[in-house]
Protein backbone atom coordinates (compact mmCIF):
# COMPACT_ATOMS: atom_id res chain seq x y z
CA UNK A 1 45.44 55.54 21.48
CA UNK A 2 43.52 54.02 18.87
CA UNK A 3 42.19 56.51 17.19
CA UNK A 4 46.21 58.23 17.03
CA UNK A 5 48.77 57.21 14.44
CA UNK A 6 52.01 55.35 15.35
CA UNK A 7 53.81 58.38 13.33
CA UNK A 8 52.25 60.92 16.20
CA UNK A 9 52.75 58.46 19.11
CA UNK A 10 56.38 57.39 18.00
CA UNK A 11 56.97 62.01 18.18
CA UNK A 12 55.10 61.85 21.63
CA UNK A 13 57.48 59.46 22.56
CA UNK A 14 60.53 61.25 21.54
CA UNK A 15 59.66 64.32 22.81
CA UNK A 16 58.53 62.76 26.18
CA UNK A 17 62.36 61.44 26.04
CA UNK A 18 64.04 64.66 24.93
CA UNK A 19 62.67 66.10 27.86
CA UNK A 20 64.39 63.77 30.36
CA UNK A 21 67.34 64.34 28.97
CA UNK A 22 67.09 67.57 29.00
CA UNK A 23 65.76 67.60 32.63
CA UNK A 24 69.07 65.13 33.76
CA UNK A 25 71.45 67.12 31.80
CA UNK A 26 73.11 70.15 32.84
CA UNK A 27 74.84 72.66 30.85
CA UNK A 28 78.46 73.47 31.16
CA UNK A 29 80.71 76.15 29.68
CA UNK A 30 82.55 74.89 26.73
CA UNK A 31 85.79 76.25 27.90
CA UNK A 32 86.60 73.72 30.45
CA UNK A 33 90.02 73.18 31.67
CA UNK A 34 92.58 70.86 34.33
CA UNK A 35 89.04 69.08 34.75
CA UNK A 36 89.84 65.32 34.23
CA UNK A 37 91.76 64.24 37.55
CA UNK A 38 89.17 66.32 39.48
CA UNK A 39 86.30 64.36 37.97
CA UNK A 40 88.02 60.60 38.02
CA UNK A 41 88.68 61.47 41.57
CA UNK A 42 84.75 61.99 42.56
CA UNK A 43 83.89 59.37 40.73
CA UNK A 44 86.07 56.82 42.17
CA UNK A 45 84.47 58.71 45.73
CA UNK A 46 81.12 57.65 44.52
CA UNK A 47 82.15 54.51 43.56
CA UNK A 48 80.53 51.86 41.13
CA UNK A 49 76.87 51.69 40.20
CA UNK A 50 75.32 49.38 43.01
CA UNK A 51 73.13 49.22 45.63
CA UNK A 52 75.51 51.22 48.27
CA UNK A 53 74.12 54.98 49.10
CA UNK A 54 77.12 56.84 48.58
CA UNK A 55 77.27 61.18 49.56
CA UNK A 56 80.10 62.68 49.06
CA UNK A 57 80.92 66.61 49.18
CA UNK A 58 83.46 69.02 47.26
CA UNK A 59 84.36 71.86 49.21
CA UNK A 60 86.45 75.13 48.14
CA UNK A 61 86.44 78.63 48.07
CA UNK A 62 84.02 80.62 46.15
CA UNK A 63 84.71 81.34 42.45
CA UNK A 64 87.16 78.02 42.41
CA UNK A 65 84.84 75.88 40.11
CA UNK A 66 82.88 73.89 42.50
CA UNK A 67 79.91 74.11 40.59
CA UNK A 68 81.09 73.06 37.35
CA UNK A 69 83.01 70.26 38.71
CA UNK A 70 79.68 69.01 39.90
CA UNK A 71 77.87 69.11 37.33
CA UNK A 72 80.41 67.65 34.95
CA UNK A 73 80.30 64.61 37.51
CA UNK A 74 76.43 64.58 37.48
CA UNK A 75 76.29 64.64 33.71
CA UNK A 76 78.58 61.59 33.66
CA UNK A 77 76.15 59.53 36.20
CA UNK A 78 72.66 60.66 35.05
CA UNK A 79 72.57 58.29 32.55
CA UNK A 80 72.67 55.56 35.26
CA UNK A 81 69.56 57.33 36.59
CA UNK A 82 65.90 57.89 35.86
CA UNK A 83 65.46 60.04 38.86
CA UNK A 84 67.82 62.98 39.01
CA UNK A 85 66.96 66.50 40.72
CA UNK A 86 69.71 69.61 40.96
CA UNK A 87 69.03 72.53 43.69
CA UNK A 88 71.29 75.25 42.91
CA UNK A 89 72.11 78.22 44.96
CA UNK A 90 70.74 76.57 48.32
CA UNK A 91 71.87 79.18 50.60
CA UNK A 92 69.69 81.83 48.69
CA UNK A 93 66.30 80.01 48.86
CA UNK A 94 63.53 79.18 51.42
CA UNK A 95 63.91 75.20 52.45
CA UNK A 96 60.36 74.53 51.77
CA UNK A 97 60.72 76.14 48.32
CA UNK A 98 63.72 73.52 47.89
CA UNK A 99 61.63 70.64 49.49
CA UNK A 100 58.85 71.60 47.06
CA UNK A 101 61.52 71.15 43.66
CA UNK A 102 63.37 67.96 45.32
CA UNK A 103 59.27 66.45 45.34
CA UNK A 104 58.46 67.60 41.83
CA UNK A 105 61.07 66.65 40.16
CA UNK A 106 61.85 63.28 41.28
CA UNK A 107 57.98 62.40 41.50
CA UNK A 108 57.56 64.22 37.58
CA UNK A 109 54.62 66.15 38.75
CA UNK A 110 53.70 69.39 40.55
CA UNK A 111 53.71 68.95 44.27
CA UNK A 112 51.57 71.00 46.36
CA UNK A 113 53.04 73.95 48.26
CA UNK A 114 54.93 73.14 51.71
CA UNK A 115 54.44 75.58 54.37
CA UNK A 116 56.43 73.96 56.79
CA UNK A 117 60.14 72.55 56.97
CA UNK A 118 59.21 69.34 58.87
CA UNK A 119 56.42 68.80 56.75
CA UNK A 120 58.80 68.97 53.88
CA UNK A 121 60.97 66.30 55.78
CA UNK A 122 58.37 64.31 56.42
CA UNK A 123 56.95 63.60 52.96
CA UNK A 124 60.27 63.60 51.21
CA UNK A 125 61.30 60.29 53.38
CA UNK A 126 57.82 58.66 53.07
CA UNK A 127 57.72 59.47 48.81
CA UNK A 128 61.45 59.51 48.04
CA UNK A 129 62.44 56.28 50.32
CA UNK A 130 61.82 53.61 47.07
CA UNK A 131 63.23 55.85 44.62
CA UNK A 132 67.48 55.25 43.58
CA UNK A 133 67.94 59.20 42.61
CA UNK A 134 70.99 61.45 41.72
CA UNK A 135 70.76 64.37 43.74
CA UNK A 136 73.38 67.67 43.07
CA UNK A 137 72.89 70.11 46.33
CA UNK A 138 74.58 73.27 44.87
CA UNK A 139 76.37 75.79 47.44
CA UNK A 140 74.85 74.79 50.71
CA UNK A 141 76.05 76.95 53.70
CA UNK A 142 74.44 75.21 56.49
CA UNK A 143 74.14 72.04 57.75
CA UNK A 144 69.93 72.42 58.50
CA UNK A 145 69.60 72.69 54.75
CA UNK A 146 70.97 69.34 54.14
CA UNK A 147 68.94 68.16 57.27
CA UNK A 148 66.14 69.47 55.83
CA UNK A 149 66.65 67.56 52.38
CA UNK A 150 68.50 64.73 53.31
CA UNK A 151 68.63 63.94 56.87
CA UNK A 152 69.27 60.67 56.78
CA UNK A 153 70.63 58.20 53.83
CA UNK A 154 67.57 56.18 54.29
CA UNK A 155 65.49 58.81 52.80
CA UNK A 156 66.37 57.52 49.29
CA UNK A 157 66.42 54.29 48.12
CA UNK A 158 69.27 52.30 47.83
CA UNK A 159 71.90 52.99 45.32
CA UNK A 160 71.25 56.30 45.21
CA UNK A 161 74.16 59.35 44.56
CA UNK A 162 74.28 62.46 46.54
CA UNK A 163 76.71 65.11 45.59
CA UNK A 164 76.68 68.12 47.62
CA UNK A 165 78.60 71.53 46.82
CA UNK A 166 79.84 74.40 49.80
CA UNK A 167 81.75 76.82 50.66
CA UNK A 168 81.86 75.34 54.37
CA UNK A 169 83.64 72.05 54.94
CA UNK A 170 82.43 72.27 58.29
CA UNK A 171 78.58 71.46 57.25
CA UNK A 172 80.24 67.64 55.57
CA UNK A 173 81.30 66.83 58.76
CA UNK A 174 78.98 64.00 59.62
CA UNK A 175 80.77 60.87 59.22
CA UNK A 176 77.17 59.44 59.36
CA UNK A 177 76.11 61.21 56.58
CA UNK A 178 79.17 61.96 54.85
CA UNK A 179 81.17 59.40 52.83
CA UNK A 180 83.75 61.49 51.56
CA UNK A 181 85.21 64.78 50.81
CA UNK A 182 87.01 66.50 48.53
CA UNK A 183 88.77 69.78 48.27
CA UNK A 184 88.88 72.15 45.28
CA UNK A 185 92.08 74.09 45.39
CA UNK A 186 93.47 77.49 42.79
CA UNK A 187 94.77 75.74 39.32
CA UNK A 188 98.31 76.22 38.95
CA UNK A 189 99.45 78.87 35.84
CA UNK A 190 99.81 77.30 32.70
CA UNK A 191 96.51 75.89 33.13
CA UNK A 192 95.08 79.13 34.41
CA UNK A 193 96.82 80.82 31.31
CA UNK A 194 94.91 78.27 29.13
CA UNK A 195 91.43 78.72 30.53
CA UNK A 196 92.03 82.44 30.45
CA UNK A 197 92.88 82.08 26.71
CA UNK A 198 89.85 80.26 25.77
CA UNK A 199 87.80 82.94 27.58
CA UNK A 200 89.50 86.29 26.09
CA UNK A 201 91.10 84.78 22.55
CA UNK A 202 88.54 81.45 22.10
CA UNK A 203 92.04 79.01 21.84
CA UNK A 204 93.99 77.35 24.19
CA UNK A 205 97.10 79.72 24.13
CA UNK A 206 97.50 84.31 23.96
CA UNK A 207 97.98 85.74 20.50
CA UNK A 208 101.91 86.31 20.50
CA UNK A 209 101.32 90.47 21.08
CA UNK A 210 99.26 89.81 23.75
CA UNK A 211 101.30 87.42 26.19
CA UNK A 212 102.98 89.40 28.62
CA UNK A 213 99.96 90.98 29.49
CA UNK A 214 98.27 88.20 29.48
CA UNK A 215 100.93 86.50 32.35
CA UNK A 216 99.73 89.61 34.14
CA UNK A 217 96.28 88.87 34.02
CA UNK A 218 96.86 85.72 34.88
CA UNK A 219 98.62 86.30 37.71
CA UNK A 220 96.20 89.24 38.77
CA UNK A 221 93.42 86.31 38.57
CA UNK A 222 95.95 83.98 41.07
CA UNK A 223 94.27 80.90 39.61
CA UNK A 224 90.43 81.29 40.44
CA UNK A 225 89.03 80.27 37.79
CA UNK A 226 85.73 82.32 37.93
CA UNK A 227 88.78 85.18 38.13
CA UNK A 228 89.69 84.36 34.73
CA UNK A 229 86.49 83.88 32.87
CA UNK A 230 85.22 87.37 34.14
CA UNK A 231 88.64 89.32 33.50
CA UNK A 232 89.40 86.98 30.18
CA UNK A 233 85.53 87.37 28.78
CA UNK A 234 86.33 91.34 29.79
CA UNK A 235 89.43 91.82 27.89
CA UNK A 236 88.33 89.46 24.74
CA UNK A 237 88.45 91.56 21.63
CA UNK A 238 90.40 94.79 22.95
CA UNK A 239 93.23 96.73 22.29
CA UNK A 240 96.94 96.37 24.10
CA UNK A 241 95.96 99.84 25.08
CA UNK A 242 92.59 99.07 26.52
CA UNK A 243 94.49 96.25 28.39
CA UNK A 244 96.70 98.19 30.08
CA UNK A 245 94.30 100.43 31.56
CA UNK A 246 91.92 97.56 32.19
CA UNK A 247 94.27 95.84 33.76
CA UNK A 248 95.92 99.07 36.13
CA UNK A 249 92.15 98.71 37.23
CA UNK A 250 91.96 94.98 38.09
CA UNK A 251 95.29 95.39 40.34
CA UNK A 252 93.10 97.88 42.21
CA UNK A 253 90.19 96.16 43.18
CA UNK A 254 88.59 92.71 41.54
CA UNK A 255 85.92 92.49 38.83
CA UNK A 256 82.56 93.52 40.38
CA UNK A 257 81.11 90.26 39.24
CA UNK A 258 83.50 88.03 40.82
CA UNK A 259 83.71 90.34 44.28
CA UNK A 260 80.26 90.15 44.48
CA UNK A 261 80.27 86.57 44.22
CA UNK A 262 83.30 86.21 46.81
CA UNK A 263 81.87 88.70 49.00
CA UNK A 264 78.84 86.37 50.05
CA UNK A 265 81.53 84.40 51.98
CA UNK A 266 82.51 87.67 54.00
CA UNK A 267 78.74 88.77 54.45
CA UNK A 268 77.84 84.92 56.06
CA UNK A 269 80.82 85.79 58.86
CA UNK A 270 79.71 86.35 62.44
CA UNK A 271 81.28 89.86 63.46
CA UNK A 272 83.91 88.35 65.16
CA UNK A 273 84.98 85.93 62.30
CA UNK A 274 84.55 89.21 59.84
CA UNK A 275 86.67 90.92 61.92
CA UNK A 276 89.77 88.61 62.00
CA UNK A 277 89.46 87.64 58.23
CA UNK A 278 89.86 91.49 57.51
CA UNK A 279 92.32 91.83 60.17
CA UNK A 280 94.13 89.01 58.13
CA UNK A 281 93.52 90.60 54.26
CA UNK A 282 95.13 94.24 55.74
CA UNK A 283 97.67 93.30 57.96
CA UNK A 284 98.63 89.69 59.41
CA UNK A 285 98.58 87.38 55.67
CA UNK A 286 102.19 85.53 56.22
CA UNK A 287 102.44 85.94 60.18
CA UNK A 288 102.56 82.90 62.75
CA UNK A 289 99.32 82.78 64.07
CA UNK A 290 100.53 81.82 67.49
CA UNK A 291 101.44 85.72 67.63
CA UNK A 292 98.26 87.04 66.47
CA UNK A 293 95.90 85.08 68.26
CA UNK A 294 97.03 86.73 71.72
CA UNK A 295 95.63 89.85 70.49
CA UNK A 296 92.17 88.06 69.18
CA UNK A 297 91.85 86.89 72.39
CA UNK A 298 92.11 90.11 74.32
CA UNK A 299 89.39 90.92 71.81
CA UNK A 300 87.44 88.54 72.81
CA UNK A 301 87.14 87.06 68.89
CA UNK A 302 87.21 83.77 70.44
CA UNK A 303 90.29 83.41 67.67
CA UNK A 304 90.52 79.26 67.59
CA UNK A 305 86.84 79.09 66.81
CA UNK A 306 87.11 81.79 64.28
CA UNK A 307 89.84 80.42 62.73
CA UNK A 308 88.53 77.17 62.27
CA UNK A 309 85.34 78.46 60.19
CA UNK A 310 87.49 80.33 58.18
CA UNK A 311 89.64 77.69 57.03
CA UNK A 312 86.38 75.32 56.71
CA UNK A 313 85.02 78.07 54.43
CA UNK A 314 88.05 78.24 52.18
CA UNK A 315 88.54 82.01 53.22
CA UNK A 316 92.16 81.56 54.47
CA UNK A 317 94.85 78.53 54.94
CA UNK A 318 96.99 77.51 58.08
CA UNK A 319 100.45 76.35 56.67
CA UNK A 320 102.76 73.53 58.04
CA UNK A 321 104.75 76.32 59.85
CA UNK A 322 101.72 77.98 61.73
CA UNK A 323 101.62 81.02 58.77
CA UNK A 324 98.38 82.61 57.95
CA UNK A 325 97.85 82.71 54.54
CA UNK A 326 94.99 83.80 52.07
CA UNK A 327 93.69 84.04 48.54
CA UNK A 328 95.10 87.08 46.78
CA UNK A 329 91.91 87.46 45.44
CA UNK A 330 90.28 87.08 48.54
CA UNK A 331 92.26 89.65 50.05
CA UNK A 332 91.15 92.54 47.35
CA UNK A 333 87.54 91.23 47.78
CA UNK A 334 88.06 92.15 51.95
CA UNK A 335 89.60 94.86 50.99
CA UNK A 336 86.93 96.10 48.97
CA UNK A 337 84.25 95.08 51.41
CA UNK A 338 86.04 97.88 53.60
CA UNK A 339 85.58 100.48 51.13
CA UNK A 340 82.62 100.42 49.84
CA UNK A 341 80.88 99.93 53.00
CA UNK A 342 82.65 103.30 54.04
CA UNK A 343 81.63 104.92 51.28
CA UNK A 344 85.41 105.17 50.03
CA UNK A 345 86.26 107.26 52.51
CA UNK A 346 89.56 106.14 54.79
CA UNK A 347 88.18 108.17 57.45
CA UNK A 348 85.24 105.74 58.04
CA UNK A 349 87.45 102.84 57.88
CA UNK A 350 87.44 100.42 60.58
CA UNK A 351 91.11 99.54 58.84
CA UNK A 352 93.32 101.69 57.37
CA UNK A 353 96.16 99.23 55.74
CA UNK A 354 97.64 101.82 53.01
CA UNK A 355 100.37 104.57 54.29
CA UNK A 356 98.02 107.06 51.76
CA UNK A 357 95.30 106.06 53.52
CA UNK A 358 96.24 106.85 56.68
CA UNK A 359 98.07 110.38 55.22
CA UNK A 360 94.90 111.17 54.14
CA UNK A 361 93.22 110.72 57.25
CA UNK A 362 96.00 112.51 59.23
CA UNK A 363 95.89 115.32 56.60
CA UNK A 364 92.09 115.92 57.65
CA UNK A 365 92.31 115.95 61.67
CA UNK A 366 94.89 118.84 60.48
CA UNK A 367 92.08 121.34 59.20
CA UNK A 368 90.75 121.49 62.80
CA UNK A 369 87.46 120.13 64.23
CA UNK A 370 86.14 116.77 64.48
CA UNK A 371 86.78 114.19 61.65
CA UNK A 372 83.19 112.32 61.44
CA UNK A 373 83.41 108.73 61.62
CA UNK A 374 87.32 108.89 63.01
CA UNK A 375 86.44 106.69 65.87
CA UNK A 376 85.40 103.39 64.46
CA UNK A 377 89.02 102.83 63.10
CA UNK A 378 90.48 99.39 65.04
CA UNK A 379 93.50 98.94 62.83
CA UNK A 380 95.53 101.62 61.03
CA UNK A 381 99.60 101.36 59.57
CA UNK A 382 101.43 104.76 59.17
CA UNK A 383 103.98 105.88 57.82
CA UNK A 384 106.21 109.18 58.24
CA UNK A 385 109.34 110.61 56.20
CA UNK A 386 109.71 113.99 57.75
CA UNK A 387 110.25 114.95 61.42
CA UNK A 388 107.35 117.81 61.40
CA UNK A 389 104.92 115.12 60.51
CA UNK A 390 105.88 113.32 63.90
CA UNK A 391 104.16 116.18 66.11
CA UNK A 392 100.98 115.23 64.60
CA UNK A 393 100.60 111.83 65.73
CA UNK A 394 99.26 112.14 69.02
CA UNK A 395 96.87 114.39 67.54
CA UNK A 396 95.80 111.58 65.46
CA UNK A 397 95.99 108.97 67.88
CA UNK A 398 94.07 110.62 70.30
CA UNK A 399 91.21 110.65 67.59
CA UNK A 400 91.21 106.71 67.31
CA UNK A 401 89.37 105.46 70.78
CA UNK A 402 88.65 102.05 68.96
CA UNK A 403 91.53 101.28 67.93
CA UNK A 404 93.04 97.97 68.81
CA UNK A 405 96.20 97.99 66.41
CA UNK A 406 98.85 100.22 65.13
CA UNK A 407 101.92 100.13 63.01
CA UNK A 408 103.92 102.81 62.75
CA UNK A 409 106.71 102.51 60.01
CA UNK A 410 109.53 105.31 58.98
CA UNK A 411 109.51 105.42 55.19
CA UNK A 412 112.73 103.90 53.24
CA UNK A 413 115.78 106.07 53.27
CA UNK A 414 116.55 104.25 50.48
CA UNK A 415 115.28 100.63 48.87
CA UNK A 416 117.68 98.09 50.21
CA UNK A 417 117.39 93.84 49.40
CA UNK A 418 114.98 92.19 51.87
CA UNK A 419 118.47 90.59 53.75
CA UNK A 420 120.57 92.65 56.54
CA UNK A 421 124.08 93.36 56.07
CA UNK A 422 125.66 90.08 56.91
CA UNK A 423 123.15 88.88 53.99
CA UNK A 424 121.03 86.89 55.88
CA UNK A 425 117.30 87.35 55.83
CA UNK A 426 115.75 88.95 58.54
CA UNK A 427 112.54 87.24 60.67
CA UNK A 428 110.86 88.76 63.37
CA UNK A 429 106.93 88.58 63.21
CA UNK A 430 105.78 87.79 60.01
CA UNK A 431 108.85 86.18 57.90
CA UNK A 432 109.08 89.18 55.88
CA UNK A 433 111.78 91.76 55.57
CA UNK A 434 111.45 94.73 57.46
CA UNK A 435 115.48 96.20 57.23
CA UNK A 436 115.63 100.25 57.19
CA UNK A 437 118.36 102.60 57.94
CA UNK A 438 118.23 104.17 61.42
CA UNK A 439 118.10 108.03 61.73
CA UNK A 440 117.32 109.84 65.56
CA UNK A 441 113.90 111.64 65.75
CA UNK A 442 112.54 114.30 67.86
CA UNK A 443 109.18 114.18 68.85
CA UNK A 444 106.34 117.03 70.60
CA UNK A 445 105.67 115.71 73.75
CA UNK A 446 101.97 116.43 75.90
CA UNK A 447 102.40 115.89 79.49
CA UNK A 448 98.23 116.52 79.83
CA UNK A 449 94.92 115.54 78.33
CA UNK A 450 92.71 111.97 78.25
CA UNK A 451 94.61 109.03 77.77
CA UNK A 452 95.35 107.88 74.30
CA UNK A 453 94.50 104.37 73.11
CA UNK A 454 92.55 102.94 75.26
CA UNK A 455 92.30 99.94 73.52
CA UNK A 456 94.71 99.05 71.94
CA UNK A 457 96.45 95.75 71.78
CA UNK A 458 99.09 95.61 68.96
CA UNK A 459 101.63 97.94 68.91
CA UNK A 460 104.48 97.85 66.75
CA UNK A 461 106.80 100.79 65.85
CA UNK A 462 109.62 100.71 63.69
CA UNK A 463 113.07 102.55 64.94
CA UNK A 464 110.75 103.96 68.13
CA UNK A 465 113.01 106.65 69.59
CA UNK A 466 113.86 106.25 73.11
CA UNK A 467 113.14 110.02 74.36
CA UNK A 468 109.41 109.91 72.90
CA UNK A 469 107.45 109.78 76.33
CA UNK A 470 104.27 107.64 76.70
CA UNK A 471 102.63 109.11 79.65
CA UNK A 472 99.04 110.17 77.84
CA UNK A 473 98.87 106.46 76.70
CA UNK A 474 97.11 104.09 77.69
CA UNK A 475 98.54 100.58 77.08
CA UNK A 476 96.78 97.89 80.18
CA UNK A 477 95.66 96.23 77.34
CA UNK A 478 98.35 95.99 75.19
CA UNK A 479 99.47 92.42 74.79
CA UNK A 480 101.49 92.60 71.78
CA UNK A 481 104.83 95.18 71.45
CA UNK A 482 106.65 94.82 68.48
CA UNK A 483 109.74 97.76 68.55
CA UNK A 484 111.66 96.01 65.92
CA UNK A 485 115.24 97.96 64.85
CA UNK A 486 115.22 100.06 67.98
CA UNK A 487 117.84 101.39 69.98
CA UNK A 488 115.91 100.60 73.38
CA UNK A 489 117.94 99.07 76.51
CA UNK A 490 116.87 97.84 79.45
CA UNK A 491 117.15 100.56 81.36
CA UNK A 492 114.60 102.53 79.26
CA UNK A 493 112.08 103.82 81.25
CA UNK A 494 109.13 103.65 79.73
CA UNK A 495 109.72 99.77 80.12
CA UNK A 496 107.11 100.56 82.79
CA UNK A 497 104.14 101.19 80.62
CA UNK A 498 104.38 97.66 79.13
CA UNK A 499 104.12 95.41 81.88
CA UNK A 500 100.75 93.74 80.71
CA UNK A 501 102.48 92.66 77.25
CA UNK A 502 102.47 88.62 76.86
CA UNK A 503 105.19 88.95 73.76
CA UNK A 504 107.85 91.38 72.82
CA UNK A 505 109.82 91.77 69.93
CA UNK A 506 112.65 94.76 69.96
């Protein structure tokens, strides 16, 4: 130093600071919003600056604002810290590579490579043990990432802060480990309506010729706020014209950018936990799930399991009264998942939830010959409005060997209110409305060919007519029968094809 001026070690000195800063401090978007009671809230979980350890996780679903909640809390702390490290998008990279950052950055100098997780493990408790550190563990999915990082409180030293971000509740479920959670939940409208402004009009509120369609977006968006950057940020600076097609698209599938972010939830799904979430986003969102899982079971989905990780993964909700409910958003992300990995084509569906859908489908086993990729349908809902479309269906049906559950629903005479005549609602399954007028149908019978559904489980049939025979079905492993607003007695005789059913409903 002697030889260097005080003028050119006093800018060493600030630039040696700047970088610290820079290093501790993480950017944010400047259109923050409802923020405040989230933040006091983790930061009375972490509690004062002492010598306590203190962890503490936010869970949520993806695209809720996990992230940025985090990161507004570890802005707020870092200046209590000289060591502070963030590891974003956990679930995408290799552990060692992690390992390797969490070392270099709280140490301030290159580590070597780590080849191996439990050498990784090893040297961060034996070099990180002394050191009081912030630590931010963005979007973790599994609990051997946070074993690999930070097994055990001890591996920092005391007084450290540990703030860990997932889509999984179930991975912060280590009381030893764990001090505290916290759940990120959809912001309510007028706040989503304000965050959307900022992000398509740069102010807190819509220009006047621009609200109602704003509401709509709004409500498209159902309160994610990663929803309403992406559609706000698209719509920012166009026409009420270019809204109103922009929007027509949005109802009919979700911004790429935020379904491709939501979709990573779906994609992490064991098949049998994919399967029931996208059994839930076509058909079951609102029914008791004490009359779904029967069918899971017979599927062998081990349903309570399932159900669990879903919920722990903020992919659906469990209400007070046993109702299955999810995310709109969510539910046009599974939806979409379908799709595309069909190549947009209903006929490669494993579910077919729309009437056109399944119209479309039934229009093609019409032109005669096989329907490629007609048998991997499990779930389909139809609908029919004129009796020579009814001596199609076992044509159809006898297409779908996979499939586990059908709806079959006659078409509105007429709208009517959601109440029956004496003007009370009407609750059978699912809590919603079903009420239609009833008109007699004849049916083509076969008497002859391979059974027809061999594995199906769900059946439910709207106004099913008591002369349409059942003798080319199979139904031993039906277990749900749902003839709601039929005319059926007890001495119908096809009672007899129905004894394996474990609930009823006519």
């Amino acid at each position: 130093m002697p030889n260097r001026g005080k003028g050119e070690f006093v800018k060493d000195v600030v630039n040696d600071v700047l970088t610290e800063l820079k290093t501790a401090y993480l950017e944010l978007s400047d259109c923050l919003v409802e923020v405040d009671n989230h933040v006091d809230e983790i930061i009375r979980m972490v509690g004062p600056h002492d010598h306590e350890t203190k962890i503490v996780g936010i869970h949520g679903m993806g695209g809720v604002g996990k992230t940025t909640l985090a990161k507004i809390v570890y802005n707020q702390l870092s200046n209590n810290f000289v060591d502070c490290c963030f590891l974003g998008d956990i679930r995408k990279k290799e552990i060692t590579r992690l390992q390797n950052q969490l070392l270099s950055t709280i140490l301030k100098r290159k580590w070597h490579d780590i080849n191996d997780v439990m050498e990784g493990k090893k040297l961060i408790k034996e070099r990180l043990c002394s050191k009081t550190v912030l630590l931010l563990l963005d979007d973790a999915d599994e609990a051997s990432q946070l074993g690999a990082l930070m097994h055990k409180r001890e591996w920092f030293g005391k007084g450290s802060r540990i703030i860990i971000t997932t889509r999984d509740q179930g991975i912060l479920k280590v009381p030893t480990l764990v001090d505290g959670t916290y759940e990120l939940t959809a912001m309510d409208f007028d706040h989503s309506l304000q965050l959307f402004s900022k992000h398509a009009f740069r102010r807190d509120y819509p220009l006047e010729q621009y609200v109602s369609h704003s509401e709509r977006a709004v409500n498209i968006c159902s309160g994610l706020p990663l929803a309403l950057e992406v559609v706000g940020s698209l719509l920012s600076g166009k026409s009420v014209e270019e809204w109103d097609v922009t929007l027509k698209e949005q109802q009919e599938s979700p911004q790429e950018d935020v379904g491709k972010k939501l979709m990573i939830s779906i994609e992490a799904l064991n098949e049998n936990q994919r399967k029931m979430f996208l059994d839930i986003a076509c058909f079951f969102i609102g029914y008791d799930r004490r009359i779904v899982i029967p069918m899971w079971e017979s599927c062998k989905f081990l349903p309570h399991q399932s159900l669990g990780v879903l919920q722990q993964r903020s992919l659906i909700k469990i209400k007070d009264d046993n109702q299955l409910w999810m995310h709109d958003w969510l539910r046009d992300v599974g939806r979409n998942f379908i799709q595309q990995g069909s190549g947009m084509k209903p006929e490669k569906q494993q579910w077919v939830w729309t009437h056109e859908q399944a119209l479309d489908v039934l229009e093609k086993t019409q032109n005669g010959g096989g329907v490629p990729g007609i048998g991997s349908i499990e779930a389909i809902c139809l609908e029919f409005d004129e009796l020579s479309q009814y001596s199609l269906i076992k044509e159809l049906l006898a297409s779908l060997s996979n499939l586990r559950f059908l709806q079959v629903d006659k078409k509105f005479i007429r709208q009517v209110d959601s109440k029956d005549l004496s003007g009370d609602s009407v609750s059978i399954l699912t809590q919603a409305d079903r009420f239609q007028y009833h008109q007699r149908l004849n049916f083509v019978q076969t008497t002859f060919g391979p059974l027809i559904l061999p594995e199906l489980r769900w059946l439910s049939w709207n106004y099913f007519p008591m002369d349409f025979e059942l003798t080319n079905f199979s139904l031993r492993k039906l277990v749900i029968l749902d003839f709601s607003w039929s005319e059926i007695t007890e001495e119908w005789a096809g009672w007899s094809y129905f004894k394996t059913c474990l609930f009823l409903c006519t």
